[in-house]
C-alpha atoms as a PDB file:
ATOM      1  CA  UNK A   1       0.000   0.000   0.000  1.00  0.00           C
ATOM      2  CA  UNK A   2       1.572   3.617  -1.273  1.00  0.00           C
ATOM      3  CA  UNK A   3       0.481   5.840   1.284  1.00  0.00           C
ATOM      4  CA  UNK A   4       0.270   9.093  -0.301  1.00  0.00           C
ATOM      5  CA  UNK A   5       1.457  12.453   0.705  1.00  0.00           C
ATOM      6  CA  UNK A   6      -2.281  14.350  -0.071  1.00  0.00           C
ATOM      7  CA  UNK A   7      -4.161  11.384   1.139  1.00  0.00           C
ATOM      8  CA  UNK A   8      -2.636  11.715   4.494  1.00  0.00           C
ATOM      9  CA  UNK A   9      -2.059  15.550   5.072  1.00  0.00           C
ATOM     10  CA  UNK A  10      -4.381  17.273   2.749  1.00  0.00           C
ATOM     11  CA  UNK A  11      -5.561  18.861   5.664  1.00  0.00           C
ATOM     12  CA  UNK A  12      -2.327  19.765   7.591  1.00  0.00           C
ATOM     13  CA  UNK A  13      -2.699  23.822   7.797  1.00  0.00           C
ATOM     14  CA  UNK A  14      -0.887  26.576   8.818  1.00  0.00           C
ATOM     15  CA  UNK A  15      -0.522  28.470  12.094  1.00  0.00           C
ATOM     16  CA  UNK A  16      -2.212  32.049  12.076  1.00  0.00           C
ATOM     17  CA  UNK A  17      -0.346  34.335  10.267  1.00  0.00           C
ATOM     18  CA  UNK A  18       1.959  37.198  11.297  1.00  0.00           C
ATOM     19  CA  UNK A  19       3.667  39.937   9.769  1.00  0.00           C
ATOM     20  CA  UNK A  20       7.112  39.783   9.288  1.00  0.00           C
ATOM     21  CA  UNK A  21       9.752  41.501   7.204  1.00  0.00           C
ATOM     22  CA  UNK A  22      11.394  38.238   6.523  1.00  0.00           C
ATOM     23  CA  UNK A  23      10.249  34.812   5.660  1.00  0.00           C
ATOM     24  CA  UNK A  24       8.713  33.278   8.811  1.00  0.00           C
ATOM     25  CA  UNK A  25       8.275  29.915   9.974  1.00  0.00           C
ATOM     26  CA  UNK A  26       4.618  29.617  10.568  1.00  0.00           C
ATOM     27  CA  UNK A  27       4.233  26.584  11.537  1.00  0.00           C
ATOM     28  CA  UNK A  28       7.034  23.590  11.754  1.00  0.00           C
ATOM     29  CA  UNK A  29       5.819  19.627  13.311  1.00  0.00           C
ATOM     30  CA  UNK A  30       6.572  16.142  12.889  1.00  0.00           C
ATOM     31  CA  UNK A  31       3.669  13.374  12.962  1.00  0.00           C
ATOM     32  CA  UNK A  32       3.614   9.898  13.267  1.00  0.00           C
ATOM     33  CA  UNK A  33       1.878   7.515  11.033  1.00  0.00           C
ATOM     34  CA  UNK A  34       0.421   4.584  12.147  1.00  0.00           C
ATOM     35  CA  UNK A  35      -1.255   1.617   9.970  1.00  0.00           C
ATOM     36  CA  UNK A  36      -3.232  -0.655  11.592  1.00  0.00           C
ATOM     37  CA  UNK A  37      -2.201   0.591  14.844  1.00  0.00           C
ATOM     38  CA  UNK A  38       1.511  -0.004  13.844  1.00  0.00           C
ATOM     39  CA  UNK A  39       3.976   2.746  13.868  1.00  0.00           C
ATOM     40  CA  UNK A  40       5.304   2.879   9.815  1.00  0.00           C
ATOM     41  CA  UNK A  41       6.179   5.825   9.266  1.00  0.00           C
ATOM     42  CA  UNK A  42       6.455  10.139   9.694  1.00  0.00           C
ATOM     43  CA  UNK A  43       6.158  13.290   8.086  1.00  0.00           C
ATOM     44  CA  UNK A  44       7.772  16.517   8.957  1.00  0.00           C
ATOM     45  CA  UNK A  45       6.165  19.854   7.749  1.00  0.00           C
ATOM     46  CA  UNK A  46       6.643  23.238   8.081  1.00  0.00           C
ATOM     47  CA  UNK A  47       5.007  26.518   6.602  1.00  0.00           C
ATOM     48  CA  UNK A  48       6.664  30.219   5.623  1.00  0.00           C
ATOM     49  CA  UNK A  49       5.615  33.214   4.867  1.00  0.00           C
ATOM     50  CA  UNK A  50       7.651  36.126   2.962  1.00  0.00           C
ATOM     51  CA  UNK A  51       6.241  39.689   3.727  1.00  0.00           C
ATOM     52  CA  UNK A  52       8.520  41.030   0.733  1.00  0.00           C
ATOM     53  CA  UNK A  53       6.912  38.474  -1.888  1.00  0.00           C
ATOM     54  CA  UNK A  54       3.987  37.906  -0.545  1.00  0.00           C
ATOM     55  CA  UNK A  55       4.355  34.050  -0.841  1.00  0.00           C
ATOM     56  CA  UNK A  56       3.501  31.451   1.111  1.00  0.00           C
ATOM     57  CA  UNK A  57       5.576  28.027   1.351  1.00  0.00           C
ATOM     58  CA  UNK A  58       4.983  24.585   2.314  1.00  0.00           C
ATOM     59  CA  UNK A  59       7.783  21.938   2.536  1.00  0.00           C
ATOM     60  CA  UNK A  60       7.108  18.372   3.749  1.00  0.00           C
ATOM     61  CA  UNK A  61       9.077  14.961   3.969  1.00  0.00           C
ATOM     62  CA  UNK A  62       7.503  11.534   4.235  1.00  0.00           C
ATOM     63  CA  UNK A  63       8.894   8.457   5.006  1.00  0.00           C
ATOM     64  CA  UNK A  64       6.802   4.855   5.604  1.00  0.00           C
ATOM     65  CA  UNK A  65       7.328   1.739   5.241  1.00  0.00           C
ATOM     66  CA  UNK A  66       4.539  -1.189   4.673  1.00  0.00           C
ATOM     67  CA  UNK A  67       4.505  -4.725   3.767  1.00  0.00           C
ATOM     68  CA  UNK A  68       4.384  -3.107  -0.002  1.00  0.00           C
ATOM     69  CA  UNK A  69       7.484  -1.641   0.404  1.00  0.00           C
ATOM     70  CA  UNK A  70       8.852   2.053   1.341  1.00  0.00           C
ATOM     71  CA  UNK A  71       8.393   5.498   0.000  1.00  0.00           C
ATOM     72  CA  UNK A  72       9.762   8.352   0.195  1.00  0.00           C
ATOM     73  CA  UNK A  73       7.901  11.967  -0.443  1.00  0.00           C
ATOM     74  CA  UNK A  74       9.289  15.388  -0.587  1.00  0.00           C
ATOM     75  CA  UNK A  75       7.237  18.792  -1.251  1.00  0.00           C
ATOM     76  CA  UNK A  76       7.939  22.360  -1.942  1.00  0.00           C
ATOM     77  CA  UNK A  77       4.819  24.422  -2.906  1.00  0.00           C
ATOM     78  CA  UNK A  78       4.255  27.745  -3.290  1.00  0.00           C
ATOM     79  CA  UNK A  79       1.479  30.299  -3.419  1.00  0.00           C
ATOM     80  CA  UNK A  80       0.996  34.033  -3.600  1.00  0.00           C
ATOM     81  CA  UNK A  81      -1.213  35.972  -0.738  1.00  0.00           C
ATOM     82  CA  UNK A  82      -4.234  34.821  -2.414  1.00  0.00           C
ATOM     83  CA  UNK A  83      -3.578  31.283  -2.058  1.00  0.00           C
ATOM     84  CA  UNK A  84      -3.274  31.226  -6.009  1.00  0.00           C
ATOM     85  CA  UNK A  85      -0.724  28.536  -6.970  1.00  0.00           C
ATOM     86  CA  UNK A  86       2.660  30.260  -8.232  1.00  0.00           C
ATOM     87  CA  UNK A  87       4.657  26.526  -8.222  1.00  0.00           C
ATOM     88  CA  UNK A  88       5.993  23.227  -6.824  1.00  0.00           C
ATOM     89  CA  UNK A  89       8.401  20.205  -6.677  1.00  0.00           C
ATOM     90  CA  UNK A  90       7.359  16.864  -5.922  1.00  0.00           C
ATOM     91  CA  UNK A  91      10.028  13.647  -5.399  1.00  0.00           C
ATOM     92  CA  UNK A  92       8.767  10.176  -4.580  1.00  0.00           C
ATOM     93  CA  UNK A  93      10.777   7.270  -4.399  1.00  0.00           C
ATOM     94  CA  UNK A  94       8.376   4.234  -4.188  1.00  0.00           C
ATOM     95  CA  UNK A  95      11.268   0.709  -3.709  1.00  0.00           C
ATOM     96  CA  UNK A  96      13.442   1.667  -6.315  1.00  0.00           C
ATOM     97  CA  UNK A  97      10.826   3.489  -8.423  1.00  0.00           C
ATOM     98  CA  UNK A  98      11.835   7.689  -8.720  1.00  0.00           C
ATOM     99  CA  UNK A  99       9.282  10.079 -10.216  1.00  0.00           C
ATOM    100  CA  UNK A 100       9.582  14.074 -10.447  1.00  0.00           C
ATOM    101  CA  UNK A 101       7.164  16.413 -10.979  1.00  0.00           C
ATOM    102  CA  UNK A 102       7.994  20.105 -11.520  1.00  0.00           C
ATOM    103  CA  UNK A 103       5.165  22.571 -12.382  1.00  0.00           C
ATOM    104  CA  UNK A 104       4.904  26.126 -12.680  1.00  0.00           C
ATOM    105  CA  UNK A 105       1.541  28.228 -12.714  1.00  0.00           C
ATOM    106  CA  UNK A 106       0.599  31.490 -15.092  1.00  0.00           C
ATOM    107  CA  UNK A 107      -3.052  32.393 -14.108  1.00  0.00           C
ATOM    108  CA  UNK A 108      -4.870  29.204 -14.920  1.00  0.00           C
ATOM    109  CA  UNK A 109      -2.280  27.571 -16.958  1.00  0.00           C
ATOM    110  CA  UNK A 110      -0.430  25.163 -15.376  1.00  0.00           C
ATOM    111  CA  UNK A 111       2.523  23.770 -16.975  1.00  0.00           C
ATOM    112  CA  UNK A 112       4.142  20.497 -15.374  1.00  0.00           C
ATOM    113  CA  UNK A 113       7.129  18.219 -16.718  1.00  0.00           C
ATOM    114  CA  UNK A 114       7.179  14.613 -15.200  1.00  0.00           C
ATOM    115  CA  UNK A 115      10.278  12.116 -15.294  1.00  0.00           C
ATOM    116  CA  UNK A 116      10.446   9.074 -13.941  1.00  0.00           C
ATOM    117  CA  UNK A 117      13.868   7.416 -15.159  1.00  0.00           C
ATOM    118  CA  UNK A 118      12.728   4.641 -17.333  1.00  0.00           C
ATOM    119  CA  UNK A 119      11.115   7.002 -20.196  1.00  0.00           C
ATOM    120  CA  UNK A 120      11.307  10.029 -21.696  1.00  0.00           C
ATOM    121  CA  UNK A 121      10.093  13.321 -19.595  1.00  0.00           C
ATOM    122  CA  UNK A 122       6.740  14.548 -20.463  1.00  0.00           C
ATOM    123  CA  UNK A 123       5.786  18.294 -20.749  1.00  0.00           C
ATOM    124  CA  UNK A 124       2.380  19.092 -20.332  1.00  0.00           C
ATOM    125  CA  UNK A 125       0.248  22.009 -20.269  1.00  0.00           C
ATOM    126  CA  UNK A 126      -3.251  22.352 -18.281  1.00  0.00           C
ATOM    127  CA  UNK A 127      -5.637  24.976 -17.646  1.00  0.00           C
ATOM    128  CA  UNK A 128      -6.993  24.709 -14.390  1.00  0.00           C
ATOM    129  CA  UNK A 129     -10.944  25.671 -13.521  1.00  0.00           C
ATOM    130  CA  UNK A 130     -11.025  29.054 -11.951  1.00  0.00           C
ATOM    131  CA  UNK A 131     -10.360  29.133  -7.624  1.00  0.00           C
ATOM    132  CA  UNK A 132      -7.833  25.611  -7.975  1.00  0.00           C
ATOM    133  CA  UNK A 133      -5.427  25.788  -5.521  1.00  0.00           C
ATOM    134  CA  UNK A 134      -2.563  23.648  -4.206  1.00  0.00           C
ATOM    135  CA  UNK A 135      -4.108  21.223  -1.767  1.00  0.00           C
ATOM    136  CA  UNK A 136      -1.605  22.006   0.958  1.00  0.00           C
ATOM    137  CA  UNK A 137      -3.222  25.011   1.085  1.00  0.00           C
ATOM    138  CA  UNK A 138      -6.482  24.184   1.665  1.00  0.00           C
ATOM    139  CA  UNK A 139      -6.653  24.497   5.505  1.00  0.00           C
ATOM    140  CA  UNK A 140      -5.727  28.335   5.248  1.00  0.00           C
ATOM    141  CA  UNK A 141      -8.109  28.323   2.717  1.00  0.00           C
ATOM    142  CA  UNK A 142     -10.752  26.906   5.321  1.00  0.00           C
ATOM    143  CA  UNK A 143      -9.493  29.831   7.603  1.00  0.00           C
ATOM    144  CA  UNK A 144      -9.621  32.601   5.155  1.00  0.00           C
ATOM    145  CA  UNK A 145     -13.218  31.787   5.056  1.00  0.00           C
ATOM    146  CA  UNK A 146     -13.666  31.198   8.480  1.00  0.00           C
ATOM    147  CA  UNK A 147     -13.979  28.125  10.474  1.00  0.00           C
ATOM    148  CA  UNK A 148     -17.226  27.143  12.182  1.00  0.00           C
ATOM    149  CA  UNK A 149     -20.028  24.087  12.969  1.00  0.00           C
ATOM    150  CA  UNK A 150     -21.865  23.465  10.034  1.00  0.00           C
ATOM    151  CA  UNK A 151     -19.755  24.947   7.248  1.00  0.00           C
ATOM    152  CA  UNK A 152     -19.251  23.188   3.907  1.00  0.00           C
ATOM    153  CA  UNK A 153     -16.591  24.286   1.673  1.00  0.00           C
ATOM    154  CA  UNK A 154     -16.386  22.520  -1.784  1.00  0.00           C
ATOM    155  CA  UNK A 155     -13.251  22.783  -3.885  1.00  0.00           C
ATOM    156  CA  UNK A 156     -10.990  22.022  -6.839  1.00  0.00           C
ATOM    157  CA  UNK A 157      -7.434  20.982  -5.600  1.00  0.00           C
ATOM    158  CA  UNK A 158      -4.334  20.310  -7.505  1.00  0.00           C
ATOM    159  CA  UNK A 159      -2.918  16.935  -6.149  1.00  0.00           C
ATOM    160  CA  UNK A 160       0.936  17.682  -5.977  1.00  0.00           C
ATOM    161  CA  UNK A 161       1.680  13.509  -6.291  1.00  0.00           C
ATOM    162  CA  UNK A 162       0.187  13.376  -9.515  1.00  0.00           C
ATOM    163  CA  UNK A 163      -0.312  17.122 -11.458  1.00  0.00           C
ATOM    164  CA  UNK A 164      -4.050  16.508 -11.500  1.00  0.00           C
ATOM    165  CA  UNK A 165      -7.064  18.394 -10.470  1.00  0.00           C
ATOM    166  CA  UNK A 166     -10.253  17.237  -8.217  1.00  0.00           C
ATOM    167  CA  UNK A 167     -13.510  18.002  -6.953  1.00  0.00           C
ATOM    168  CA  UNK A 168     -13.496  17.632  -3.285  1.00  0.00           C
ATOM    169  CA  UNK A 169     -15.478  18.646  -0.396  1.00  0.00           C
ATOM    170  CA  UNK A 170     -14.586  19.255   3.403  1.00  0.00           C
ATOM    171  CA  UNK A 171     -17.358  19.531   6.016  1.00  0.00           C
ATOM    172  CA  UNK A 172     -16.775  21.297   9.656  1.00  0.00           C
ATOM    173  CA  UNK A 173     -19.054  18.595  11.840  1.00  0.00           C
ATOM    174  CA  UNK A 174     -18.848  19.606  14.929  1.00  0.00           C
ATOM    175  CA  UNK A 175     -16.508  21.454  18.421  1.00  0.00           C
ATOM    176  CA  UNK A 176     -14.958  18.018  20.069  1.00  0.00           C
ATOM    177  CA  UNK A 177     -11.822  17.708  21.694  1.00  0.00           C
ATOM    178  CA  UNK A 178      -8.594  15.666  20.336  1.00  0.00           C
ATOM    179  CA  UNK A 179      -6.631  14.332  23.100  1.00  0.00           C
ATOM    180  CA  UNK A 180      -8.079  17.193  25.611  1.00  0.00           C
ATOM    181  CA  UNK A 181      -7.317  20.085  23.285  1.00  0.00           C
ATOM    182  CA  UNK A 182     -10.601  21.869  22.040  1.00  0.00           C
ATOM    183  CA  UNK A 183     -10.927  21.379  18.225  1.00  0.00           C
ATOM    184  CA  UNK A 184     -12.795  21.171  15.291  1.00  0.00           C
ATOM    185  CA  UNK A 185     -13.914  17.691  13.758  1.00  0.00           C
ATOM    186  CA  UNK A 186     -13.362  18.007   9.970  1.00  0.00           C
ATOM    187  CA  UNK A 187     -14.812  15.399   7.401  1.00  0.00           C
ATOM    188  CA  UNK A 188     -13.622  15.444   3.902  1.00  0.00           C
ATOM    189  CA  UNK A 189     -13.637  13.666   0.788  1.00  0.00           C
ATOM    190  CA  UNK A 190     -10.934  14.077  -2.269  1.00  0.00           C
ATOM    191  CA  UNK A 191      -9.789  11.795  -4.574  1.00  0.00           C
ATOM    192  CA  UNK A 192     -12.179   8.788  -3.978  1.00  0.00           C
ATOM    193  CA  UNK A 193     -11.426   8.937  -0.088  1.00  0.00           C
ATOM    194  CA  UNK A 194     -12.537   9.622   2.733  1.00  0.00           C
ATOM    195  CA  UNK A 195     -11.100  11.010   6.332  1.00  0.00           C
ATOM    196  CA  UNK A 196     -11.545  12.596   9.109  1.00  0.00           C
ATOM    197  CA  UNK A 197      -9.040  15.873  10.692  1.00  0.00           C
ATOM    198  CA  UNK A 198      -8.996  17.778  14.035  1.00  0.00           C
ATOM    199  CA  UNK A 199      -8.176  21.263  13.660  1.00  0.00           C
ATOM    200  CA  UNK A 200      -7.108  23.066  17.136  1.00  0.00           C
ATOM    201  CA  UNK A 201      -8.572  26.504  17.390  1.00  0.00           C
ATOM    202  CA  UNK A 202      -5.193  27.992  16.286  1.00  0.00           C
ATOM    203  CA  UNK A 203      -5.505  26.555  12.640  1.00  0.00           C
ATOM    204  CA  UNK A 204      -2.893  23.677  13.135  1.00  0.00           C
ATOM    205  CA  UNK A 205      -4.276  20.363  12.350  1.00  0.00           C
ATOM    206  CA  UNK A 206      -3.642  17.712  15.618  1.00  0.00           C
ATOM    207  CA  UNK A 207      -4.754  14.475  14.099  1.00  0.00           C
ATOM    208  CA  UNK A 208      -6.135  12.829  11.094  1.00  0.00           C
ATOM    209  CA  UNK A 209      -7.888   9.175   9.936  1.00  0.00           C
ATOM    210  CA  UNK A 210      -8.392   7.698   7.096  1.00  0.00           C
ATOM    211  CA  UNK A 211     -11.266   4.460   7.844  1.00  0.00           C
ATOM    212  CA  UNK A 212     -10.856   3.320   4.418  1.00  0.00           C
ATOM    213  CA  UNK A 213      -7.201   2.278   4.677  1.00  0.00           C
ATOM    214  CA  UNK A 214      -6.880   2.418   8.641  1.00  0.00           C
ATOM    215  CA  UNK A 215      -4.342   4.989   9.046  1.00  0.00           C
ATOM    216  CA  UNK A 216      -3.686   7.540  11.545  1.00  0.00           C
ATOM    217  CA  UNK A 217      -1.730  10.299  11.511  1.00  0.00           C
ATOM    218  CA  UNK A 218      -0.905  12.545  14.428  1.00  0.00           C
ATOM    219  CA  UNK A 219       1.355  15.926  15.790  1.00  0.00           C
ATOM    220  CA  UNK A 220       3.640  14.876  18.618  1.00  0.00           C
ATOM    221  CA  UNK A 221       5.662  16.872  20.849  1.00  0.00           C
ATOM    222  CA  UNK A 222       8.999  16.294  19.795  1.00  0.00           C
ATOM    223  CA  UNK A 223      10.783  14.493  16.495  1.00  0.00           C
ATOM    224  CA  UNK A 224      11.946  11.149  18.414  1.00  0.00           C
ATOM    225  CA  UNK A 225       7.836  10.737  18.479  1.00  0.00           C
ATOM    226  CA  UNK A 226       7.363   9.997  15.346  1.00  0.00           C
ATOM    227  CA  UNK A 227      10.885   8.967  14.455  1.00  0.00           C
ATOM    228  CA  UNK A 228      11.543   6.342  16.973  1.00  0.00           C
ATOM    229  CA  UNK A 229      13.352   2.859  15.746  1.00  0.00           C
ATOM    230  CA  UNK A 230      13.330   5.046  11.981  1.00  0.00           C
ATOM    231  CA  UNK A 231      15.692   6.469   9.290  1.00  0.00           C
ATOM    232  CA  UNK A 232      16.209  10.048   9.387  1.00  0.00           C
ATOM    233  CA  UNK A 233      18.110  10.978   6.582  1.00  0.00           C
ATOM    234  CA  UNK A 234      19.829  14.515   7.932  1.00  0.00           C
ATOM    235  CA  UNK A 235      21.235  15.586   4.307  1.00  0.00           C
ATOM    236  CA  UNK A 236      17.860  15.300   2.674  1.00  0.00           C
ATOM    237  CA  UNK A 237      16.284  17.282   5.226  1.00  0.00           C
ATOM    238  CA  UNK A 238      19.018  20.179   5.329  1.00  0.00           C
ATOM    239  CA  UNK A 239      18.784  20.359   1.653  1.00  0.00           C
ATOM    240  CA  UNK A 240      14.314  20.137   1.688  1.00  0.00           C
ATOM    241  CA  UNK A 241      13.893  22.805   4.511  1.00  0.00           C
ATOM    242  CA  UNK A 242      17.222  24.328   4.930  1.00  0.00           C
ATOM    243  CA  UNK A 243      18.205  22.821   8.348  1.00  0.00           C
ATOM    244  CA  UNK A 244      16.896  19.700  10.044  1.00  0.00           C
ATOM    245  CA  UNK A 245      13.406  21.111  12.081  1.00  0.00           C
ATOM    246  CA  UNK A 246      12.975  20.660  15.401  1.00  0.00           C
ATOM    247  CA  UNK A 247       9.133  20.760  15.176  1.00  0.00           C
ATOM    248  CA  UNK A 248       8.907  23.734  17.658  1.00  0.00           C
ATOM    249  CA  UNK A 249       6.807  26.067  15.808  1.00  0.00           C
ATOM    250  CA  UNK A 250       3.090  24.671  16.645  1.00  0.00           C
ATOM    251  CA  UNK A 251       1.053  23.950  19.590  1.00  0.00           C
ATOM    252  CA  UNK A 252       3.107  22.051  21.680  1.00  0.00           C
ATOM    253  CA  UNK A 253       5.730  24.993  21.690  1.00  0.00           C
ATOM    254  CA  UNK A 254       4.508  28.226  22.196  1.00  0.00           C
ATOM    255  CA  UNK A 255       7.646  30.229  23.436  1.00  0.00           C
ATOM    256  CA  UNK A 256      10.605  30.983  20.930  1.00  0.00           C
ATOM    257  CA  UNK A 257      13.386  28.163  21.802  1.00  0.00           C
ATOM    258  CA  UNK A 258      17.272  27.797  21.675  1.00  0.00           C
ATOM    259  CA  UNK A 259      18.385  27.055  18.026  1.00  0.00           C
ATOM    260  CA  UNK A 260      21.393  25.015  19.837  1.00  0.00           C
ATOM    261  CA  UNK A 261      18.653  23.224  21.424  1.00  0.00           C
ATOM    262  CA  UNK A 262      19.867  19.448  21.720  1.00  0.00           C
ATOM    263  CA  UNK A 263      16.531  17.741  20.369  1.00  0.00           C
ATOM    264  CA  UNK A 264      17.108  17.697  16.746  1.00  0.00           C
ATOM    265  CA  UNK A 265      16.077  13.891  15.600  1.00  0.00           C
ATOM    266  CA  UNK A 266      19.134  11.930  16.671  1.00  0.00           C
ATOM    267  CA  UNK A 267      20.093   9.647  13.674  1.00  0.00           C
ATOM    268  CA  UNK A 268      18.872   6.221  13.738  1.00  0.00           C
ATOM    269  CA  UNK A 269      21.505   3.273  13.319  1.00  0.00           C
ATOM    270  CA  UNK A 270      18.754   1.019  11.993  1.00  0.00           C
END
């Protein structure tokens, strides 16, 4: 089973914004993944904005591994203030299968070039319906509009992990709690599935589960959380986000910290 980057964290949103002269992390976190109540897997994420561009960033890493095999995902998307797409670069390396996708965005038209090693690249151009977006944007699109019990908000996303566009549809069901933090119970559907997402009252996304394919997703506190017993490939992160994140900037850490602070992810021998 592939477990896809969208699938999992369509939902995974940003913290509330503020103004900066300089990019800003607005939000940095690592979750664990969990399949059939097994541990296989994390994602780390984090969120920028640059007051000079006006352009918001998202860059993610995914790693599982299931009886199918393991994969490998890496994300950089960006948008403008509107939330219009402006770009993005998607790697996954599924066993020893490598794809690319690069696109870049001109109003509607989306242009995209896809390699996978075996063929030769294809270059394609799309025009997109009017109000598409990048789906790791959709959350602060959800907040733009505002957040509350009852609201439906139907969309057309861009799936980064394949250059296409869908209908979806995300539902706010009700104010619950997610392990004793007051949140929002999200239901959604995109691409043929399913889930369900907690969304704290800050905007960060605490949880998500997917019934279809038993999979669970969650923020934890700090990176050996979700990285426990697991690869964590330091070079690939420092060239993704920059530096390896310590997963400081959400709810679990509301204070500014010590960048010499000794709980980067230790690397795993296994």
């Amino acid at each position: 089973m592939k477990i896809s980057k969208t699938l999992i964290f369509l939902f995974f949103g940003l913290a509330l914004l503020t103004s900066t002269l300089e990019a800003k992390t607005l939000f940095d976190g690592y979750y664990r993944i969990d399949l059939n109540d097994k541990h296989v897997g994390y994602m780390v994420i984090e969120y920028r904005y640059d007051e000079k561009t006006k352009t918001f960033t998202h860059l993610s890493f995914l790693t599982t591994t299931t009886p199918s095999g393991k994969t490998q995902e890496s994300l950089k998307a960006q948008s403008n203030e509107k939330l219009e797409p402006l770009s993005y670069s998607y790697t996954a390396q599924v066993g020893e299968d490598l794809k690319t996708i690069d696109a870049q965005f001109k109003g509607q038209i989306m242009k995209v070039k896809i390699t996978d090693g075996k063929t030769k690249a294809q270059n394609l151009t799309f025009k997109n319906p009017k109000g598409s977006f990048l789906s790791s944007f959709l959350t602060y699109l959800m907040l733009q509009k505002g957040i509350s019990i009852g609201t439906k908000f139907t969309y057309k996303g861009i799936a980064e992990e394949d250059g296409n566009n869908y209908n979806g549809e995300a539902w706010v069901k009700e104010k619950t709690e997610y392990n004793s933090i007051p949140s929002y119970k999200i239901l959604n559907k995109f691409k043929g599935d399913e889930f369900v997402s907690f969304i704290s009252e800050k905007g960060e996304i605490l949880g998500t589960f997917v019934p279809n394919h038993k999979l669970t997703a969650q923020l934890v506190s700090t990176p050996p959380e979700a990285t426990k017993g697991m690869m964590v490939p330091h070079k690939t992160l420092e060239l993704l986000f920059g530096k390896v994140p310590l997963g400081r900037t959400n709810h679990f850490h509301q204070k500014p910290v010590d960048k010499k602070a000794k709980s980067e992810p230790k690397k795993e021998s296994k």
